[in-house]
Protein backbone atom coordinates (compact mmCIF):
# COMPACT_ATOMS: atom_id res chain seq x y z
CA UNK A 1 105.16 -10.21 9.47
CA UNK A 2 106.74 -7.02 11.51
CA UNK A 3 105.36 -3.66 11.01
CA UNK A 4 108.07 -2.19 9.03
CA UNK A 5 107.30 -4.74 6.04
CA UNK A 6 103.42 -3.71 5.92
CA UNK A 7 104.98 0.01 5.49
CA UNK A 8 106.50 -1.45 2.46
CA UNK A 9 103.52 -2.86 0.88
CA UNK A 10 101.19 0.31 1.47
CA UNK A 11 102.54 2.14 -1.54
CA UNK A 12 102.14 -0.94 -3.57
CA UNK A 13 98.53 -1.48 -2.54
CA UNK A 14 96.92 2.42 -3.05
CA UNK A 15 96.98 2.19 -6.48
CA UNK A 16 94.35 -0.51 -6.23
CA UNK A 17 92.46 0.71 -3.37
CA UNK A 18 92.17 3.99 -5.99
CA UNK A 19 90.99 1.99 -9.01
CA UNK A 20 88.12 -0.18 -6.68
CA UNK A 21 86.68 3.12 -5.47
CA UNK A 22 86.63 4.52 -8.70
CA UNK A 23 84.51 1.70 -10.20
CA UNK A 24 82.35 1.41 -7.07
CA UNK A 25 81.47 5.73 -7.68
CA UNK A 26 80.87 4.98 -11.07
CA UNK A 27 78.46 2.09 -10.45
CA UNK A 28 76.88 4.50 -8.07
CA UNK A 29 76.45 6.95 -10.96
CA UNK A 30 75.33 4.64 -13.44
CA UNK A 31 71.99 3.30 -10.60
CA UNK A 32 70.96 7.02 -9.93
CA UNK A 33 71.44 8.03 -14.12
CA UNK A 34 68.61 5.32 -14.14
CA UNK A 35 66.52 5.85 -11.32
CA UNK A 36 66.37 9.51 -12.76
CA UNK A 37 65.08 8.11 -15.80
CA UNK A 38 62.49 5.94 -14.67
CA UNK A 39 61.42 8.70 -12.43
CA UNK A 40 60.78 10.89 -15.54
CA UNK A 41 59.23 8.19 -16.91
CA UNK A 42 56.83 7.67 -13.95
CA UNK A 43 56.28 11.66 -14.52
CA UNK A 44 55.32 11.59 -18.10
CA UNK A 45 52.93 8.95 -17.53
CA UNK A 46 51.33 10.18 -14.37
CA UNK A 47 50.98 13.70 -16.13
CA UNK A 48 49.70 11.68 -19.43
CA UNK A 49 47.07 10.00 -17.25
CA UNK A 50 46.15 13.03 -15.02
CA UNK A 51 45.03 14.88 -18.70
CA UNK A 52 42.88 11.93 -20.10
CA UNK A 53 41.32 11.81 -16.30
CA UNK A 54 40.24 15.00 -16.87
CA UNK A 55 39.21 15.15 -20.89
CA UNK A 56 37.00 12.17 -19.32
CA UNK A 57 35.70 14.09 -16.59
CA UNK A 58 34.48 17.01 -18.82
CA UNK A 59 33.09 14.75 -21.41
CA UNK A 60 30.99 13.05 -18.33
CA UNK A 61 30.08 16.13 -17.10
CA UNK A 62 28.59 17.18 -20.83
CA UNK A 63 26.90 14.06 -21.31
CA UNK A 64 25.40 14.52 -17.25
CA UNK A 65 24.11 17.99 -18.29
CA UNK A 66 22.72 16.66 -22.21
CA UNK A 67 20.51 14.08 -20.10
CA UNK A 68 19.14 16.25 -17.30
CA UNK A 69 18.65 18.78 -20.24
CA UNK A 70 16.79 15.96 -22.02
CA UNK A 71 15.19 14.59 -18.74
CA UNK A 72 13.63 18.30 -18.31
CA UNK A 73 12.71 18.69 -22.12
CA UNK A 74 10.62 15.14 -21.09
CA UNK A 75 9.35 16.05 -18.07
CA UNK A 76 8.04 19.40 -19.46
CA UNK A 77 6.32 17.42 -22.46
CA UNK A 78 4.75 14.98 -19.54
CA UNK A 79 3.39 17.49 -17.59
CA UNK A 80 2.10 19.86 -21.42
CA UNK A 81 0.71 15.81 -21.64
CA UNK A 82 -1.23 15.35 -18.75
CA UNK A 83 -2.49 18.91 -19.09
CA UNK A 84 -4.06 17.90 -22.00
CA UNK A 85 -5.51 14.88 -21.22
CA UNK A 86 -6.99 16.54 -17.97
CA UNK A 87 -8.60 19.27 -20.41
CA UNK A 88 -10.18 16.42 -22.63
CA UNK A 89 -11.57 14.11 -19.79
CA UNK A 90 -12.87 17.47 -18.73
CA UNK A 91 -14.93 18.56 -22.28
CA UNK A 92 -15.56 14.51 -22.41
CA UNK A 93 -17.38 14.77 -18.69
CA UNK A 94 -18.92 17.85 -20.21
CA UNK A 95 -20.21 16.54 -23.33
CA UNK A 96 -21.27 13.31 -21.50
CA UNK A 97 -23.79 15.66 -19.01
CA UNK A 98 -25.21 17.47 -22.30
CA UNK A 99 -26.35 14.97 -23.82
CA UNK A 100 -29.50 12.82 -22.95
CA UNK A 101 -28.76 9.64 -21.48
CA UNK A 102 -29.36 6.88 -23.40
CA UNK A 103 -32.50 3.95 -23.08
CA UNK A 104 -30.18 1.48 -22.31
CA UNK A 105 -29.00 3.45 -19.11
CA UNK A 106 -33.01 4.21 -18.76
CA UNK A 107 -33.81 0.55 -18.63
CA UNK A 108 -31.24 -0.33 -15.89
CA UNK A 109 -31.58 3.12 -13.65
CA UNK A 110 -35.24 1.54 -13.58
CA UNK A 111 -34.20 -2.19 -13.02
CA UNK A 112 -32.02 -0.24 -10.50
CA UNK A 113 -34.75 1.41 -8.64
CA UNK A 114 -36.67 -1.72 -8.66
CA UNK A 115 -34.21 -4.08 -7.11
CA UNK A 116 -33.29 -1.34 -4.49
CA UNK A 117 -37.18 -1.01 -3.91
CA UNK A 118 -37.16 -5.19 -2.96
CA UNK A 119 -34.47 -4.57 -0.65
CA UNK A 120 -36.28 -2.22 1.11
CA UNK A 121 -39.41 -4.57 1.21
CA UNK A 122 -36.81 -7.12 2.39
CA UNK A 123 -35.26 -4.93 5.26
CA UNK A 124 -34.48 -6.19 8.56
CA UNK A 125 -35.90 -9.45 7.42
CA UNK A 126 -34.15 -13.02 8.86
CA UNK A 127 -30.76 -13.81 6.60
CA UNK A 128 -31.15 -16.90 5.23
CA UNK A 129 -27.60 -18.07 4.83
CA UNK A 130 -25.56 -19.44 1.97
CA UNK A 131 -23.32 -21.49 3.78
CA UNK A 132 -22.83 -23.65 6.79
CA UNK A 133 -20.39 -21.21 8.90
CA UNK A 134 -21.42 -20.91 12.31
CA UNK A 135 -18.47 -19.62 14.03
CA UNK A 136 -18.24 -16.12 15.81
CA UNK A 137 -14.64 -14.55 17.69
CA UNK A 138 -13.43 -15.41 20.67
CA UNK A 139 -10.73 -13.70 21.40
CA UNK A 140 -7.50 -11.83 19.43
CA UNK A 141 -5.02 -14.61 19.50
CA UNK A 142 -2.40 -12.97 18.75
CA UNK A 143 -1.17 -9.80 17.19
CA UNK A 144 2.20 -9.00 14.78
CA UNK A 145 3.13 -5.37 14.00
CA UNK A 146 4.63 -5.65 10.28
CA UNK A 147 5.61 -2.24 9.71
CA UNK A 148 5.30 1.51 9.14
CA UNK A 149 4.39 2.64 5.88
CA UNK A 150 2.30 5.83 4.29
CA UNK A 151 -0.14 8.04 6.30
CA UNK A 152 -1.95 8.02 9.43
CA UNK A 153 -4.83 6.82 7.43
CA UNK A 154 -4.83 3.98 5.16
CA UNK A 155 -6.16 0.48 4.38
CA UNK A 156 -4.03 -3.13 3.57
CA UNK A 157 -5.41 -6.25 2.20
CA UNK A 158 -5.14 -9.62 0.70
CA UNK A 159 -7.46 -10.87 -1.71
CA UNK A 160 -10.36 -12.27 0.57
CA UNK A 161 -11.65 -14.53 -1.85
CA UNK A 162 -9.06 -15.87 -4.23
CA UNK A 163 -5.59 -17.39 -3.78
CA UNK A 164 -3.43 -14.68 -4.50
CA UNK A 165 -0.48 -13.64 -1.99
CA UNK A 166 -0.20 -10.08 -3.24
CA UNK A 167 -0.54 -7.43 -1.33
CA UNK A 168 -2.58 -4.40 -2.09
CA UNK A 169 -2.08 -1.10 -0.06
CA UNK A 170 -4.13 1.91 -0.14
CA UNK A 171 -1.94 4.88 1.16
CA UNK A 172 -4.42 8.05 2.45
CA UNK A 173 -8.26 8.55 2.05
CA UNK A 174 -8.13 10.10 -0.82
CA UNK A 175 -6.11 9.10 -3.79
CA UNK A 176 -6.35 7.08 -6.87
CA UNK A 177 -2.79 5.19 -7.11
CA UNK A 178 -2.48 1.46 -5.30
CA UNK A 179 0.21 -0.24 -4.13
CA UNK A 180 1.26 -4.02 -5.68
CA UNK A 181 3.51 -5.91 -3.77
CA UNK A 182 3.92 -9.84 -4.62
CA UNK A 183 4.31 -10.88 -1.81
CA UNK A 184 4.08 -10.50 2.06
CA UNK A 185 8.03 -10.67 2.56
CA UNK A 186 8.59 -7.77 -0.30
CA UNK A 187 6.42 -5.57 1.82
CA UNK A 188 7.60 -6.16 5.27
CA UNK A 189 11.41 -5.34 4.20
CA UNK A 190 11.59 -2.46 2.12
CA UNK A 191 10.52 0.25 3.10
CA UNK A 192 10.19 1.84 -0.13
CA UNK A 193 7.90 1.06 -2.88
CA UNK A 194 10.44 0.52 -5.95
CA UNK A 195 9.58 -3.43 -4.97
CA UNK A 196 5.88 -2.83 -5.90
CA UNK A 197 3.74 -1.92 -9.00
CA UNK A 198 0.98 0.72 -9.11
CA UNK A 199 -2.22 0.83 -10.42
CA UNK A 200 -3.77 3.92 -11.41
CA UNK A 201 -7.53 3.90 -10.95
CA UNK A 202 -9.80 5.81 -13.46
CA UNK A 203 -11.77 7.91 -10.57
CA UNK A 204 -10.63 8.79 -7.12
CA UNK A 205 -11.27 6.39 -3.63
CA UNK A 206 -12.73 7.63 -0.69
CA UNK A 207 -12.42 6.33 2.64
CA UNK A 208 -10.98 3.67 3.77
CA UNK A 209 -13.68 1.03 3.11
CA UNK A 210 -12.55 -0.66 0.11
CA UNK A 211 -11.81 -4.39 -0.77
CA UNK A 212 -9.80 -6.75 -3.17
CA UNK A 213 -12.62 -9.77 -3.52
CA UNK A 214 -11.96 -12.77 -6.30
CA UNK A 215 -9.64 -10.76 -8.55
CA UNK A 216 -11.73 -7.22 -8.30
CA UNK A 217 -11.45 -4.04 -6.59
CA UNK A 218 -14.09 -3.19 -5.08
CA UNK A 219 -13.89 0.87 -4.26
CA UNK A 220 -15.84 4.08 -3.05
CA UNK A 221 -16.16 7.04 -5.18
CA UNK A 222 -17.83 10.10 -4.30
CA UNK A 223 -20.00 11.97 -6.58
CA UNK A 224 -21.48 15.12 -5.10
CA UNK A 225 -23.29 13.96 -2.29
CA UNK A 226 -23.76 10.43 -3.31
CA UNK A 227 -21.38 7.25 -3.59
CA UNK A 228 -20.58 5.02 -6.10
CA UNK A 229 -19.28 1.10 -5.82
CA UNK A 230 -17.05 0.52 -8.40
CA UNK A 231 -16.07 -2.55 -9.61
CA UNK A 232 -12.52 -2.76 -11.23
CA UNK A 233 -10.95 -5.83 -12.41
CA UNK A 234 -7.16 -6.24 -11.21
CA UNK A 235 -6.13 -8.15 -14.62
CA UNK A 236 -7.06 -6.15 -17.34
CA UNK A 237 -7.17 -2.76 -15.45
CA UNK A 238 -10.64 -1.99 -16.59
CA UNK A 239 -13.92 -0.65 -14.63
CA UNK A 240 -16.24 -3.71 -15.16
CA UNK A 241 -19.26 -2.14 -13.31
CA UNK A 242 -20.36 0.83 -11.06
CA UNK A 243 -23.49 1.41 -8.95
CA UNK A 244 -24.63 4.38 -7.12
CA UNK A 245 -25.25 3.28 -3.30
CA UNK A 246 -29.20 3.49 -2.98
CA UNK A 247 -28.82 5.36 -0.04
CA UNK A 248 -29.79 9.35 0.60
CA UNK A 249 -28.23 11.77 2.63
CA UNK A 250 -25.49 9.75 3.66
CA UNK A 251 -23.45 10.21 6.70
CA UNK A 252 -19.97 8.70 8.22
CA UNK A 253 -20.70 5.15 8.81
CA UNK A 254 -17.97 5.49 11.98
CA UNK A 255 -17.86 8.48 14.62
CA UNK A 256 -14.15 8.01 14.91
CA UNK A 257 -13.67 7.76 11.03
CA UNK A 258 -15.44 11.02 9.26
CA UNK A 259 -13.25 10.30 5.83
CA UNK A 260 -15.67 6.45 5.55
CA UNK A 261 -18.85 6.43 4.20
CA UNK A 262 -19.32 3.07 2.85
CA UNK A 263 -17.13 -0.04 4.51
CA UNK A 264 -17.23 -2.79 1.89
CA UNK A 265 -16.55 -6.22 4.09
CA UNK A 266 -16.04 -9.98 2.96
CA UNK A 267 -16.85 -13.06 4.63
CA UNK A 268 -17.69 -16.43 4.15
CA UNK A 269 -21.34 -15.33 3.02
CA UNK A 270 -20.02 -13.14 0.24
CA UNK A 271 -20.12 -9.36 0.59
CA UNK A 272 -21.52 -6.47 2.63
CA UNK A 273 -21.70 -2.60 3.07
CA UNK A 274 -21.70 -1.30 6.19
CA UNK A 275 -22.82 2.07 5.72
CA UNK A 276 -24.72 5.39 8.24
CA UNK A 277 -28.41 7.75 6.55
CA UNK A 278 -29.23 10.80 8.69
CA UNK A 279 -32.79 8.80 8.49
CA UNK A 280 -30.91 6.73 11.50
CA UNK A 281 -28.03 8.75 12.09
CA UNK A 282 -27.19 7.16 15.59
CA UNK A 283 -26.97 3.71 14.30
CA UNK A 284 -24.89 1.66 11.38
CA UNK A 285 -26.69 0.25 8.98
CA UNK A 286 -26.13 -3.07 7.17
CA UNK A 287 -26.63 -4.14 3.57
CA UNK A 288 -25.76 -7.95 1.75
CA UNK A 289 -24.37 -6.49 -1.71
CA UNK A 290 -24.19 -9.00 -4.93
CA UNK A 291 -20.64 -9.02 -6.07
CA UNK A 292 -21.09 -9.57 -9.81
CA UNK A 293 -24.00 -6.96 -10.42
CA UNK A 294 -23.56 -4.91 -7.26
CA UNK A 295 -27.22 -5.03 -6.32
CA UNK A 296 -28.28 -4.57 -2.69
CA UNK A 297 -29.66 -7.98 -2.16
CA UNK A 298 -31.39 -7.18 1.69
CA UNK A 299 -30.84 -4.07 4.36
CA UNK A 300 -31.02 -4.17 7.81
CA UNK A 301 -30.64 -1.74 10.59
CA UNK A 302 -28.60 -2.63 13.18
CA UNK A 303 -28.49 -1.84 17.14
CA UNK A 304 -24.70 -0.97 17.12
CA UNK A 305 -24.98 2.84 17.73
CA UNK A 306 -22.09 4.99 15.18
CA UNK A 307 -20.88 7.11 18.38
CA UNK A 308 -17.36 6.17 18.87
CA UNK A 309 -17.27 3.38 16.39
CA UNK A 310 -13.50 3.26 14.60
CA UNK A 311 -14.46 0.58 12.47
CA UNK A 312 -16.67 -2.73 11.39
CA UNK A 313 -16.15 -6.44 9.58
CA UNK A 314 -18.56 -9.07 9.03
CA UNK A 315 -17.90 -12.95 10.18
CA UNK A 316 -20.19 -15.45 8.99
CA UNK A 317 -22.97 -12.95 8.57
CA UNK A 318 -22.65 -11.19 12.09
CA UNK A 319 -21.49 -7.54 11.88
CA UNK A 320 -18.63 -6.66 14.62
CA UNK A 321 -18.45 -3.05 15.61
CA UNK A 322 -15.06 -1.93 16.97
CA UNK A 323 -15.38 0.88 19.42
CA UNK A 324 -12.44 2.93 20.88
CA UNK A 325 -12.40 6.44 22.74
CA UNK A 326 -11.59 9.89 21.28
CA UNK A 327 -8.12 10.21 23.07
CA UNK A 328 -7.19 6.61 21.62
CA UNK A 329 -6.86 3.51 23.99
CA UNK A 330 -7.58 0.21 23.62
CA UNK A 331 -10.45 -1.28 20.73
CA UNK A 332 -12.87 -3.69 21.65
CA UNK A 333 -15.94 -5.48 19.77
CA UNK A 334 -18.47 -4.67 21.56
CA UNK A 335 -21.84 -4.74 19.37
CA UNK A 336 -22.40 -8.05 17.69
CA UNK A 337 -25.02 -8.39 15.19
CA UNK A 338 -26.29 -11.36 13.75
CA UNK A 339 -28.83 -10.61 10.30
CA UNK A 340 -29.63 -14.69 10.52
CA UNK A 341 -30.38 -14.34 14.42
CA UNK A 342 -28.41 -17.41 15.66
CA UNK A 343 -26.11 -15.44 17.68
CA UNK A 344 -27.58 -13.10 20.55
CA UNK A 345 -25.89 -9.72 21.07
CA UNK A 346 -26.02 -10.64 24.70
CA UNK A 347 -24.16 -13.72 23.65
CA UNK A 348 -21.52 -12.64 21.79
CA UNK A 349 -18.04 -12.37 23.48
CA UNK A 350 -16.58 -8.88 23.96
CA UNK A 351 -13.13 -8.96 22.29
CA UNK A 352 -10.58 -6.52 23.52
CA UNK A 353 -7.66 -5.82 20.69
CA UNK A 354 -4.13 -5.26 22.11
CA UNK A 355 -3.15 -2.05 23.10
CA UNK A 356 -1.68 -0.64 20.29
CA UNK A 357 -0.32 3.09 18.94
CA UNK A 358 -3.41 5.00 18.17
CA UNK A 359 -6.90 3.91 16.17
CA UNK A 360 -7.80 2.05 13.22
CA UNK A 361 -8.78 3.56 10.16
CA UNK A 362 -9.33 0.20 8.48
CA UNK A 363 -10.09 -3.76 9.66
CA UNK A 364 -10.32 -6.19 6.67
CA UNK A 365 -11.25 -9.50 7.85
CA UNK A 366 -9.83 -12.42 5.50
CA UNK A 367 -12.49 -15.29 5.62
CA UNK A 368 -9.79 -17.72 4.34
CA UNK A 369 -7.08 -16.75 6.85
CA UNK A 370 -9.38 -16.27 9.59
CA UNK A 371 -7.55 -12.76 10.50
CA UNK A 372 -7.40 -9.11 10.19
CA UNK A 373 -5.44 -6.75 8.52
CA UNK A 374 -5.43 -3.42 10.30
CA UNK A 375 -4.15 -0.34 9.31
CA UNK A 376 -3.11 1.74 12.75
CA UNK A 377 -2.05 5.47 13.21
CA UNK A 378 0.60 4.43 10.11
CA UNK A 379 1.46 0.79 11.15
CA UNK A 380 0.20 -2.15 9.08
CA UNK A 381 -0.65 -4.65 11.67
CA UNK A 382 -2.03 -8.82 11.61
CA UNK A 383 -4.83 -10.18 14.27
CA UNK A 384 -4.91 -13.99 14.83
CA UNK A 385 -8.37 -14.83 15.56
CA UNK A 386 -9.45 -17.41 18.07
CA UNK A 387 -12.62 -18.61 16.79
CA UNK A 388 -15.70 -20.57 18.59
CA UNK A 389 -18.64 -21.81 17.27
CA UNK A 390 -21.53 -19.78 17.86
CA UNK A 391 -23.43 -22.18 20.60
CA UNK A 392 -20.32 -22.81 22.20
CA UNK A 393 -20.07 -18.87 23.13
């Protein structure tokens, strides 16, 4: 086709180049007229939600302040509550020192004196021993630093006698709240104690020489200037028995520890007290304590001098003194002593404990694990004991 008959069609085809560009604008029109509308749409529901957002936020806010309001209205009743029940324990301890003892109490202060009396007569006799154990330490086998937890100053245990895998922690040397933690892995990975229970004791602890022993506490309160046992069942969180230590004028049983007076200790005999008089204030004195009356069963004075002594445990009836310097450095056992006389202190093997962070303020030997649970400047620490019978040394 030649050029002059396409210049004879182009006024025939504008007309409907005209109409498809009209259509096409209005199309255009008719997409934006509802893109416009959903974007109002999108607007009036955005602002919609944006207001209840905030109605909710305000009404959270008023029920945040209502509970801290109520959470202060409890504490302040708490606290007016404890107030109170410190003022009664107070005008009970009052009323309980006015009146005259009864004859009951009478009768056993005497049985009391008595059975401390036969002690006496009994001191530094030869042990005769309850069971067949004859081993003694070799050697720390090997050691396992669990953690840091609490003070400087503190004391962690197992229960030496029974079965039980929980573990009870004493934070401080003064205090009257325990630590419950089921088990050994609940302690070693929190750090905090929302994974254990607490048990509030009726008096106060002392020291650092307490001990968990077939389902008891056995603890140290002070009393003026003499010290009680006390004897507090785990289960029923009651006092079952107490006993003032029939000991006068006592003194720190370790140089290195002022804050222990009394160090209760387990072993496969039973118990003990490891304990200091200014009668012999250079040396530690030992005493074989009945764990379901708390009577002092025999005494003895031991050759293991208090200067620089950090701490003390019993193993099959043979006191271990662990020694250490003032500027801290590495522990060793280095007076043995053996109340049935089968082991010579000249016998005994020293036992060095690894170097570690600072000094003990607690070693609780457990008789069934055969190791010790030390309490370290703040770390909670195991010793593996390598054991050897006592002829063999």
């Amino acid at each position: 086709m030649g050029p002059w008959r396409c210049l004879l069609l182009l006024p025939l085809l504008a007309p409907a180049l005209r109409a498809q560009q009209q259509q096409f604008m209005e199309y255009v029109e008719r997409r934006l007229t509802l893109l416009e509308e959903r974007i109002s749409q999108w607007h009036d529901q955005s602002s919609r939600y944006s207001t209840e957002l905030r109605d909710f936020k305000n009404q959270v806010l008023g029920m945040l302040e209502a509970a801290e309001k109520e959470r202060e209205a409890m504490r302040a009743e708490a606290e007016s509550a404890a107030v109170r029940v410190d003022r009664l324990e107070r005008e009970v301890d009052y009323l309980e020192t006015q009146n005259p003892a009864p004859p009951c109490v009478e009768v056993d202060e005497t049985l009391m004196d008595k059975q401390v009396a036969t002690a006496k007569q009994r001191k530094n006799e030869k042990y005769t021993k309850l069971t067949d154990c004859s081993d003694t330490i070799a050697s720390v086998r090997a050691m396992k630093i669990l953690k840091r937890f609490g003070s400087t100053s503190g004391l962690w245990t197992k229960d030496a006698a029974g079965s039980s895998e929980k573990i009870y922690v004493f934070d401080g040397t003064a205090n009257d709240t325990v630590y419950v933690f089921p088990r050994m892995r609940e302690f070693t990975l929190f750090s905090a104690t929302r994974k254990a229970a607490r048990i509030k004791l009726p008096y106060p602890w002392v020291g650092t020489g307490h001990l968990v022993y077939d389902g008891h506490l056995y603890y140290i309160r002070q009393q003026g200037p003499s010290f009680q046992v006390i004897k507090f069942n785990l289960a029923n969180k009651t006092v079952v028995d107490s006993s003032v230590f029939p000991a006068e004028e006592q003194i720190p049983v370790f140089g290195l520890s002022p804050f222990t007076y009394i160090e209760v200790s387990a072993d496969e005999e039973g118990l003990w007290a490891i304990y200091a008089t200014k009668e012999d204030e250079k040396n530690i004195c030992l005493a074989k304590l009945d764990p379901g009356s708390l009577d002092i069963e025999q005494m003895w004075d031991t050759p293991c001098p208090r200067e620089n002594a950090e701490g003390a445990f019993v193993v099959c009836g043979a006191l271990h003194v662990v020694y250490n310097t003032r500027l801290p450095s590495r522990a060793r056992v280095q007076c043995v002593f053996d109340v049935s006389g089968t082991l010579a202190p000249e016998d005994a093997s020293l036992v060095y404990f690894p170097k570690r962070y600072g000094s003990h303020s607690s070693l609780k030997y457990s008789p069934r694990e055969r190791q010790i649970y030390a309490w370290d400047d703040g770390y909670q620490i195991i010793y593996r004991m390598e054991m050897k019978k006592k002829m063999e040394v």
